[in-house]
PDB file of N, CA and C in Angstrom:
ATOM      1  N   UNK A   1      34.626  87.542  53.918  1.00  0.00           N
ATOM      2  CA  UNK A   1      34.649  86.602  52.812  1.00  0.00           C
ATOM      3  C   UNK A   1      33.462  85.643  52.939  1.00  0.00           C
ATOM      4  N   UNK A   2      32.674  85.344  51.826  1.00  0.00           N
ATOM      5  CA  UNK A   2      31.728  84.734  51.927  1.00  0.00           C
ATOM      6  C   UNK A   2      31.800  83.309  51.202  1.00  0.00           C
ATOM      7  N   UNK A   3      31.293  82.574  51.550  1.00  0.00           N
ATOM      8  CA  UNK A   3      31.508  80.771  51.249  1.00  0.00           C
ATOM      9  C   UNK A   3      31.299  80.367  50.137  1.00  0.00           C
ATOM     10  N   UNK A   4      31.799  79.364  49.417  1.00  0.00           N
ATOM     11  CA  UNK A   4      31.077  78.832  48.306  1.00  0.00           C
ATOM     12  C   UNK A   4      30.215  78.050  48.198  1.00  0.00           C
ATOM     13  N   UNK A   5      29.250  78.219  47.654  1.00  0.00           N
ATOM     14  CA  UNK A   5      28.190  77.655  47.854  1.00  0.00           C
ATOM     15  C   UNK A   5      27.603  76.949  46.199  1.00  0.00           C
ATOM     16  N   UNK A   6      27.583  75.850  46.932  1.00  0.00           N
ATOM     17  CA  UNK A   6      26.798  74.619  45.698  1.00  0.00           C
ATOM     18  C   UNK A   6      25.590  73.964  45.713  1.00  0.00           C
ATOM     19  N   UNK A   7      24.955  73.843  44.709  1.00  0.00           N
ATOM     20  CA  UNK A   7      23.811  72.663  44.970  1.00  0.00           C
ATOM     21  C   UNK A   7      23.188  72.149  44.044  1.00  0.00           C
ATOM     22  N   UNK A   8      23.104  71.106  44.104  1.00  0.00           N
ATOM     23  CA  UNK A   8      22.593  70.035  42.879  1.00  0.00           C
ATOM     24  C   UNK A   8      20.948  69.688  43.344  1.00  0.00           C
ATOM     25  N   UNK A   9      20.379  70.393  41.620  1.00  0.00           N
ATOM     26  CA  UNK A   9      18.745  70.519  42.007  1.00  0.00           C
ATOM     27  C   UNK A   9      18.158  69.582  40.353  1.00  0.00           C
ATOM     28  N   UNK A  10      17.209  69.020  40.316  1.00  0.00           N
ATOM     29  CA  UNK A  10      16.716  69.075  39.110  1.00  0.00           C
ATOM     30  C   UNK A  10      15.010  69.846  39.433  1.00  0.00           C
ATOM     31  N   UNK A  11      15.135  70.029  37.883  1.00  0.00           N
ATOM     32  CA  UNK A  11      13.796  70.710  37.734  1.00  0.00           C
ATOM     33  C   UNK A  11      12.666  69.903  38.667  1.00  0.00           C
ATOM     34  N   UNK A  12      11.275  71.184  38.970  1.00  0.00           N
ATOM     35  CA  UNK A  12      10.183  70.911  39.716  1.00  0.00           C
ATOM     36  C   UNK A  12      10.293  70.261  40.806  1.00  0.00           C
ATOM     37  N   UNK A  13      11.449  70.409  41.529  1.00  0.00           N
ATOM     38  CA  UNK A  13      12.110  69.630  43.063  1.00  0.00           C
ATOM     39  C   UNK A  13      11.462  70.432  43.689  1.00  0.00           C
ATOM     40  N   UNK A  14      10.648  70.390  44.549  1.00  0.00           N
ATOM     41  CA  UNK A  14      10.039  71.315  45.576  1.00  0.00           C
ATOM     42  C   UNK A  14      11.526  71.671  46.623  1.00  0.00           C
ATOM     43  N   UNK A  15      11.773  70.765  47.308  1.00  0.00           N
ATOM     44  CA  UNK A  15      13.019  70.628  48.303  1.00  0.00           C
ATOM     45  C   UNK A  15      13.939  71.589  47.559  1.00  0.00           C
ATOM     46  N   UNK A  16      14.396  71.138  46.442  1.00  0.00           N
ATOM     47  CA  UNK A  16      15.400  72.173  45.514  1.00  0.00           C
ATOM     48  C   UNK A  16      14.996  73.721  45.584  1.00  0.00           C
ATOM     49  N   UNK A  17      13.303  73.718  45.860  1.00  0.00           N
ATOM     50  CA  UNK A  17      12.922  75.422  45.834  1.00  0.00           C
ATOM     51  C   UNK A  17      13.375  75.693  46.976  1.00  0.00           C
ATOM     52  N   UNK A  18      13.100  74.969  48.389  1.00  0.00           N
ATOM     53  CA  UNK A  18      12.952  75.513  49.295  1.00  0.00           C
ATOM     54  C   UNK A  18      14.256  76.321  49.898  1.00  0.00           C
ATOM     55  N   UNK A  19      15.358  75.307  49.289  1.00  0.00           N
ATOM     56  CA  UNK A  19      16.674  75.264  49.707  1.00  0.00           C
ATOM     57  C   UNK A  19      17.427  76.788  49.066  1.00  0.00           C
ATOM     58  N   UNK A  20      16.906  76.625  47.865  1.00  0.00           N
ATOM     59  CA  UNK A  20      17.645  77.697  47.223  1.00  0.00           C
ATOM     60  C   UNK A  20      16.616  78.788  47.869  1.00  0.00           C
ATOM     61  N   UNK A  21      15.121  78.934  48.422  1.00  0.00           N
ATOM     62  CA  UNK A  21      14.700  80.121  48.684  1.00  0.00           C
ATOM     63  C   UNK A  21      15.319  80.360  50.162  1.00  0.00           C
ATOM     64  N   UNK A  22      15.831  79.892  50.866  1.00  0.00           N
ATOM     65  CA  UNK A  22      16.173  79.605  51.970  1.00  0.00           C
ATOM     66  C   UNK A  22      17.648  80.763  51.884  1.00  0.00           C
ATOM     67  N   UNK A  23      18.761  80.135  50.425  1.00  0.00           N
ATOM     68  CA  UNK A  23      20.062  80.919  50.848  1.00  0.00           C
ATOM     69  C   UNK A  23      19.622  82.068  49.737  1.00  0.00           C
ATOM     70  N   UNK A  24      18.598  82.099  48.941  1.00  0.00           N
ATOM     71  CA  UNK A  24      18.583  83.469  48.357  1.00  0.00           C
ATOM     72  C   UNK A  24      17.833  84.888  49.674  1.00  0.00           C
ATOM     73  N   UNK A  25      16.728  84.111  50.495  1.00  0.00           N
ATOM     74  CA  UNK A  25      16.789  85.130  51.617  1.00  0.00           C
ATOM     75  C   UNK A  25      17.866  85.543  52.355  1.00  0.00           C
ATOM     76  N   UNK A  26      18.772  84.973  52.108  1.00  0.00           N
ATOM     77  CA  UNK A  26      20.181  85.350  53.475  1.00  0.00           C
ATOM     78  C   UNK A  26      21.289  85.634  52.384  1.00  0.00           C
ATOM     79  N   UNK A  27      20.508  86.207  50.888  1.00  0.00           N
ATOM     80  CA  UNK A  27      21.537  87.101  50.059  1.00  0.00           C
ATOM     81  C   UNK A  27      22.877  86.126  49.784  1.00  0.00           C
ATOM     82  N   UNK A  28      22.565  85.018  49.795  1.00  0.00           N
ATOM     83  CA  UNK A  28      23.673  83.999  49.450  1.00  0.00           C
ATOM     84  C   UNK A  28      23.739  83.441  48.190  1.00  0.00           C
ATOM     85  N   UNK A  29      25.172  83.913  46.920  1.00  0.00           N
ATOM     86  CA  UNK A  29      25.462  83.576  45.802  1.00  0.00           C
ATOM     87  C   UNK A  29      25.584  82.060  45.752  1.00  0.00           C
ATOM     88  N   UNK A  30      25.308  80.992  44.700  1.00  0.00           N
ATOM     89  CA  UNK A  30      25.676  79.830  44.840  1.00  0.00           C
ATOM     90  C   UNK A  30      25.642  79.643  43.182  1.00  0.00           C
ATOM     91  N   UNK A  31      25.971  78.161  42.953  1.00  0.00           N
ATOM     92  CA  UNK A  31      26.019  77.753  41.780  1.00  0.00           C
ATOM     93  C   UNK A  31      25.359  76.204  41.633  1.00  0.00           C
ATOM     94  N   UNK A  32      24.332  76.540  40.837  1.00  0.00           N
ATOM     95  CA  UNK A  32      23.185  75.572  40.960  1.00  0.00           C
ATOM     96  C   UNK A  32      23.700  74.817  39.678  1.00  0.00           C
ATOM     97  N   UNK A  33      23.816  73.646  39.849  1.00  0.00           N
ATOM     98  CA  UNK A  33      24.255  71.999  38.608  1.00  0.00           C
ATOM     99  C   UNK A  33      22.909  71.070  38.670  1.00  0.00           C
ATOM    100  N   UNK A  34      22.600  71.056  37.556  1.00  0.00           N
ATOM    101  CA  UNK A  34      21.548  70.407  37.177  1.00  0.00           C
ATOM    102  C   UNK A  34      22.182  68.988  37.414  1.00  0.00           C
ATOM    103  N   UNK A  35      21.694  67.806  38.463  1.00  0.00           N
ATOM    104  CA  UNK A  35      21.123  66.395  38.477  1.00  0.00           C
ATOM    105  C   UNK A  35      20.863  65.590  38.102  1.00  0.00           C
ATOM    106  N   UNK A  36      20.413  66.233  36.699  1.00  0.00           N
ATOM    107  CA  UNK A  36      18.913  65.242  36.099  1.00  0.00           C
ATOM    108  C   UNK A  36      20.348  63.924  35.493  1.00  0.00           C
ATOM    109  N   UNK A  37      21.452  64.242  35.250  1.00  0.00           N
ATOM    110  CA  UNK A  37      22.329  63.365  34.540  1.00  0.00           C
ATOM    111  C   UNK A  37      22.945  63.861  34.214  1.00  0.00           C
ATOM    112  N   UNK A  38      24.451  62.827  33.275  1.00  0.00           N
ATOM    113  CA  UNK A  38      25.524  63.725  32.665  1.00  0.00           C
ATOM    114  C   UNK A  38      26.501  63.528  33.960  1.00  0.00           C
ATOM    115  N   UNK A  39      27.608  64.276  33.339  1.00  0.00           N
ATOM    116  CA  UNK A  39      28.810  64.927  34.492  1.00  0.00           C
ATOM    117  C   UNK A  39      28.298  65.533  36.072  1.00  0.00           C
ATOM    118  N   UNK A  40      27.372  65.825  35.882  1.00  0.00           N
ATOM    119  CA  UNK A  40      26.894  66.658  37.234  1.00  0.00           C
ATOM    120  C   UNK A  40      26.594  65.754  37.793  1.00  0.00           C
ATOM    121  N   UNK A  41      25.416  64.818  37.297  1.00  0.00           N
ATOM    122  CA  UNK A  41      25.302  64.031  38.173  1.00  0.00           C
ATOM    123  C   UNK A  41      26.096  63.093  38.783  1.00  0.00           C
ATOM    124  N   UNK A  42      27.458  62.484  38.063  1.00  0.00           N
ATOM    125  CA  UNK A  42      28.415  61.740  38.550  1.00  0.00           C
ATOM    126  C   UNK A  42      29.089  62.336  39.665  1.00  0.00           C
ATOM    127  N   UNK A  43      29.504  63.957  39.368  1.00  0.00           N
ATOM    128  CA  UNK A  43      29.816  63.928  40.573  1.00  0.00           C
ATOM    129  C   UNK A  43      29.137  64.534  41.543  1.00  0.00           C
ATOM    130  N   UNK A  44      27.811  64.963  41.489  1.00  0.00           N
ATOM    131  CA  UNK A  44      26.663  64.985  42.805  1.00  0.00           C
ATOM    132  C   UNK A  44      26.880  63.330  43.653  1.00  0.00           C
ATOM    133  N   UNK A  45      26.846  62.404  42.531  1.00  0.00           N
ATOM    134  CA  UNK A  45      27.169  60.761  43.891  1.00  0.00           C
ATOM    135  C   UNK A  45      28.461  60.358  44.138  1.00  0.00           C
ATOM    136  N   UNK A  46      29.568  60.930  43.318  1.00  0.00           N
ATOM    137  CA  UNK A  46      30.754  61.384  43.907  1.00  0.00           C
ATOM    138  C   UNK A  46      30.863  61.493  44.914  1.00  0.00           C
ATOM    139  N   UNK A  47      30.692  62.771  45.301  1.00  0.00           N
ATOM    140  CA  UNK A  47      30.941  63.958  46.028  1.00  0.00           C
ATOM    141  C   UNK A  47      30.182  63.500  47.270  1.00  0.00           C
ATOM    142  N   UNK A  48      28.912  63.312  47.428  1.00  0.00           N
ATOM    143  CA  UNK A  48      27.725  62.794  48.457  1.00  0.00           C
ATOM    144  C   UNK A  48      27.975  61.224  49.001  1.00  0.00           C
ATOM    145  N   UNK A  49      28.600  60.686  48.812  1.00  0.00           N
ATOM    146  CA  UNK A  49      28.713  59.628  49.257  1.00  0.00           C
ATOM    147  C   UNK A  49      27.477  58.330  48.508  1.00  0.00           C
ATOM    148  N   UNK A  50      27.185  58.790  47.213  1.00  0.00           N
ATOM    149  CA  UNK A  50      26.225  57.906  46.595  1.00  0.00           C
ATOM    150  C   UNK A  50      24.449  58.431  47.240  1.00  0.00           C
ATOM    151  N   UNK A  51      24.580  59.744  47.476  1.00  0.00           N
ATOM    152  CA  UNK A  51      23.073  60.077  47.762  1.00  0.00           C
ATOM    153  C   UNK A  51      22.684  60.728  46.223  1.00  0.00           C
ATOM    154  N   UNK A  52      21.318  60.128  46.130  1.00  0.00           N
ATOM    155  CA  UNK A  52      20.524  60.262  44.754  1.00  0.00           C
ATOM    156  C   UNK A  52      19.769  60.828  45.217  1.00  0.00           C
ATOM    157  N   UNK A  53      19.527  61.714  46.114  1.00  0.00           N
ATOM    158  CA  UNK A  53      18.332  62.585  46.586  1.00  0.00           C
ATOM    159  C   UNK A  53      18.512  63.761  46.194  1.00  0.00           C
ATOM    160  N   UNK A  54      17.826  64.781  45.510  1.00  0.00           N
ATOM    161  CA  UNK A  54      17.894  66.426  45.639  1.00  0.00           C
ATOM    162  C   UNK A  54      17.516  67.374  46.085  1.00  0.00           C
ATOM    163  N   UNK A  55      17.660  68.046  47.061  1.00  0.00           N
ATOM    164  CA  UNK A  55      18.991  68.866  46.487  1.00  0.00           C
ATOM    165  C   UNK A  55      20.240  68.672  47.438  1.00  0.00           C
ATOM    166  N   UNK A  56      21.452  68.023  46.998  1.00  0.00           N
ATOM    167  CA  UNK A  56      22.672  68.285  47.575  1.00  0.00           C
ATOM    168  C   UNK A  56      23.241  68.798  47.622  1.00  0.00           C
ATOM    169  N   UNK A  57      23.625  70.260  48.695  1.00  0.00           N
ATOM    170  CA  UNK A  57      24.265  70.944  48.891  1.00  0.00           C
ATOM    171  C   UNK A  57      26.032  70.669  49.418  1.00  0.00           C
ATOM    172  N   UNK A  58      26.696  71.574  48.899  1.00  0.00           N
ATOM    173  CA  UNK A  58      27.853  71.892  49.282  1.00  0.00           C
ATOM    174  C   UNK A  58      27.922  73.314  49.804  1.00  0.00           C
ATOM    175  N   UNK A  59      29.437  73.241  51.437  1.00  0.00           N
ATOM    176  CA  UNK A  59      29.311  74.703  51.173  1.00  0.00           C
ATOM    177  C   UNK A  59      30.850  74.658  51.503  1.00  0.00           C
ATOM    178  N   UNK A  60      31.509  75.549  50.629  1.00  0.00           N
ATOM    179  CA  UNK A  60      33.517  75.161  50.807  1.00  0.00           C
ATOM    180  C   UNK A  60      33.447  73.612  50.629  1.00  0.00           C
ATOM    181  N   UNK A  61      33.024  73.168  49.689  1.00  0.00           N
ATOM    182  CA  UNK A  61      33.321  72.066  49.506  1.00  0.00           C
ATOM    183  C   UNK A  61      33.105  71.418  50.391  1.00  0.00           C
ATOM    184  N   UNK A  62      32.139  71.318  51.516  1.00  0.00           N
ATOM    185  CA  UNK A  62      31.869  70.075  52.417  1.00  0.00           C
ATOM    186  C   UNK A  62      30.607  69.879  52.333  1.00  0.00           C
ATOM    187  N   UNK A  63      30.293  68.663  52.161  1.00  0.00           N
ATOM    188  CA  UNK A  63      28.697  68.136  51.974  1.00  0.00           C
ATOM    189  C   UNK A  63      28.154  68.246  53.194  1.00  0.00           C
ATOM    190  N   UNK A  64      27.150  69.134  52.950  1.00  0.00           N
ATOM    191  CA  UNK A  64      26.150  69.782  54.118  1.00  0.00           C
ATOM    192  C   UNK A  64      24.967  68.413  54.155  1.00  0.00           C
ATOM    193  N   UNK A  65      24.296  68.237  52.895  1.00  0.00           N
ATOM    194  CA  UNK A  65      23.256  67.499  52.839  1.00  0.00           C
ATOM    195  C   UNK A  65      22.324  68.047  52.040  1.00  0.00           C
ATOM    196  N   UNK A  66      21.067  67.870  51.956  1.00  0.00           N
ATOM    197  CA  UNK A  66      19.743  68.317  51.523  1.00  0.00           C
ATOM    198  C   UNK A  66      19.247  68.835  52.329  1.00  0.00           C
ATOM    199  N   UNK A  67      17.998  69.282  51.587  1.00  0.00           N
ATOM    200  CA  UNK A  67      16.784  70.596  52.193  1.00  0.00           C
ATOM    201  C   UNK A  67      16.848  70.954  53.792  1.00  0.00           C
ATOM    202  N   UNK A  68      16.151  69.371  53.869  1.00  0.00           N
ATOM    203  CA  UNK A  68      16.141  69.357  55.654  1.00  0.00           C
ATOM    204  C   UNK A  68      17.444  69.303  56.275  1.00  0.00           C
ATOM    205  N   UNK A  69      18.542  69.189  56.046  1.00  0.00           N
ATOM    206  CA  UNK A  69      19.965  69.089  56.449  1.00  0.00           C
ATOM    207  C   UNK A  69      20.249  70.950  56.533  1.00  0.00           C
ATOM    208  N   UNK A  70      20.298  71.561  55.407  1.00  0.00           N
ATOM    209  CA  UNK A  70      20.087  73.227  55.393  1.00  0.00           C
ATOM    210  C   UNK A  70      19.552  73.714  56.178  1.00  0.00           C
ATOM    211  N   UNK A  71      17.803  73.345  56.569  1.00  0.00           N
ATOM    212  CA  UNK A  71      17.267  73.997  57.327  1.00  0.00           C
ATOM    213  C   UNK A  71      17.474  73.532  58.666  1.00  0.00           C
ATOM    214  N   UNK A  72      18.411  72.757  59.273  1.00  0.00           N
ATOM    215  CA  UNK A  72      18.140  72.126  60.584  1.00  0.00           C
ATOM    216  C   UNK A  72      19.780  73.047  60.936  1.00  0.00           C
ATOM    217  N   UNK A  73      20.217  73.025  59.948  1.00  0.00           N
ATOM    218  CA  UNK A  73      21.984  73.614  60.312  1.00  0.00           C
ATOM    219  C   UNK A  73      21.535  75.028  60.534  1.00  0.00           C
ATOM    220  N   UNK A  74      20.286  75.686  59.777  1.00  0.00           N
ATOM    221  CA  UNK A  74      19.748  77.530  60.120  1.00  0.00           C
ATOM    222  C   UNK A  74      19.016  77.364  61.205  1.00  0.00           C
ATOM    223  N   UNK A  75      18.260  76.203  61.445  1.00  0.00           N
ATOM    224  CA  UNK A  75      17.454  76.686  62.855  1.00  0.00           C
ATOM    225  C   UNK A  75      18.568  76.167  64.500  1.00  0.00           C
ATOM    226  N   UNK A  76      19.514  75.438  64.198  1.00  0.00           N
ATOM    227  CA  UNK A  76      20.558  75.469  64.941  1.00  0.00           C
ATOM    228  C   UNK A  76      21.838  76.689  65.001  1.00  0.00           C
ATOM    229  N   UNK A  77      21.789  77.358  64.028  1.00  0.00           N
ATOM    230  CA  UNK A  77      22.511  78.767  64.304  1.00  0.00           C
ATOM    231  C   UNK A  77      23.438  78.629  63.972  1.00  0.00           C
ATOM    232  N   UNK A  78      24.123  77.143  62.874  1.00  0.00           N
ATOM    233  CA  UNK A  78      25.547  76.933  62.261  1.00  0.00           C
ATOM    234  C   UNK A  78      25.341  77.363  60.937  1.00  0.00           C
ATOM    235  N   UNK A  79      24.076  77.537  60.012  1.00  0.00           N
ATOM    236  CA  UNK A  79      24.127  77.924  59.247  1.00  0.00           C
ATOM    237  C   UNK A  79      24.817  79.275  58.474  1.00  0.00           C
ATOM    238  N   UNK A  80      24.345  80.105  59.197  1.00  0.00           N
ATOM    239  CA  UNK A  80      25.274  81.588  59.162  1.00  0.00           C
ATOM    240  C   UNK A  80      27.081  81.679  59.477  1.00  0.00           C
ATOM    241  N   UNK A  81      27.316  80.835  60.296  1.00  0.00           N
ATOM    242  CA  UNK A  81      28.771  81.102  60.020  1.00  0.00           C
ATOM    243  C   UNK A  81      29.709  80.569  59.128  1.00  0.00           C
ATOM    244  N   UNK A  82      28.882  79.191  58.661  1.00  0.00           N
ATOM    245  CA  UNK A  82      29.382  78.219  57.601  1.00  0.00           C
ATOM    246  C   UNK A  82      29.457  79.750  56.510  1.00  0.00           C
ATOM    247  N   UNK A  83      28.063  79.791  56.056  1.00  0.00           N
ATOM    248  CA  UNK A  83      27.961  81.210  54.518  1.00  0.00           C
ATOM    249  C   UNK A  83      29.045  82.010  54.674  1.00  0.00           C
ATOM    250  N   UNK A  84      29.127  82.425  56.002  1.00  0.00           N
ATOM    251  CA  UNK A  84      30.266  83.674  56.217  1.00  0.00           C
ATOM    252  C   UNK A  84      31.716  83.255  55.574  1.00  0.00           C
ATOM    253  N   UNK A  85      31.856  81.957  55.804  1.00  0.00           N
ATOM    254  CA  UNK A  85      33.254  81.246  55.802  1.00  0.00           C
ATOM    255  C   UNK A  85      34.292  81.354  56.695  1.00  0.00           C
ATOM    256  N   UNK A  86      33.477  81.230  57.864  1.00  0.00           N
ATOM    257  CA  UNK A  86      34.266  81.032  59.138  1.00  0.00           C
ATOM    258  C   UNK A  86      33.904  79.287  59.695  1.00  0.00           C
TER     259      UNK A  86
END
C-alpha cells in the first residue's frame, strides 16, 4: 500500500519543481492544491501550523514540511518508508 501524498505548490515555485521532481522519480502519485489562495490556501496554514512557504507537503496526513524538509527525510533513508506507508 502506498501513502498519500499531498502538496501545496503555486505556480513558477522552483522548490515546488524540485519537490514534485523528487516524488515523481520514486513513481510517487500525489495531489497537488494550488496556494496561490482561496480554500487551499486556508487550509495549507491550517494544516502547517501557519507556514506561508511553498511547497508544503503532506504524507498520510502528517506535515512533512517543504522542499528541503523532503529532501533531507530521502537523503536520511525515512523517505521511502513514509511513501510505502509503513
Amino acid at each position: 500500500m502506498s501513502a498519500h501524498v499531498e502538496i501545496f505548490t503555486k505556480f513558477a515555485c522552483p522548490f515546488c519543481y524540485r519537490a514534485k521532481a523528487l516524488l515523481d522519480a520514486k513513481g510517487v502519485a500525489y495531489i497537488e492544491r494550488d496556494a496561490s489562495g482561496g480554500p487551499a490556501r486556508e487550509d495549507m496554514l491550517a494544516r502547517s501550523n501557519g507556514r506561508t512557504t511553498v511547497p508544503q507537503i503532506f504524507i498520510d496526513g502528517h506535515h512533512v514540511g517543504g522542499c528541503d524538509d523532503l529532501m533531507a527525510l530521502d537523503a536520511s533513508g525515512k523517505l521511502d518508508p513514509m511513501l510505502a506507508g509503513h
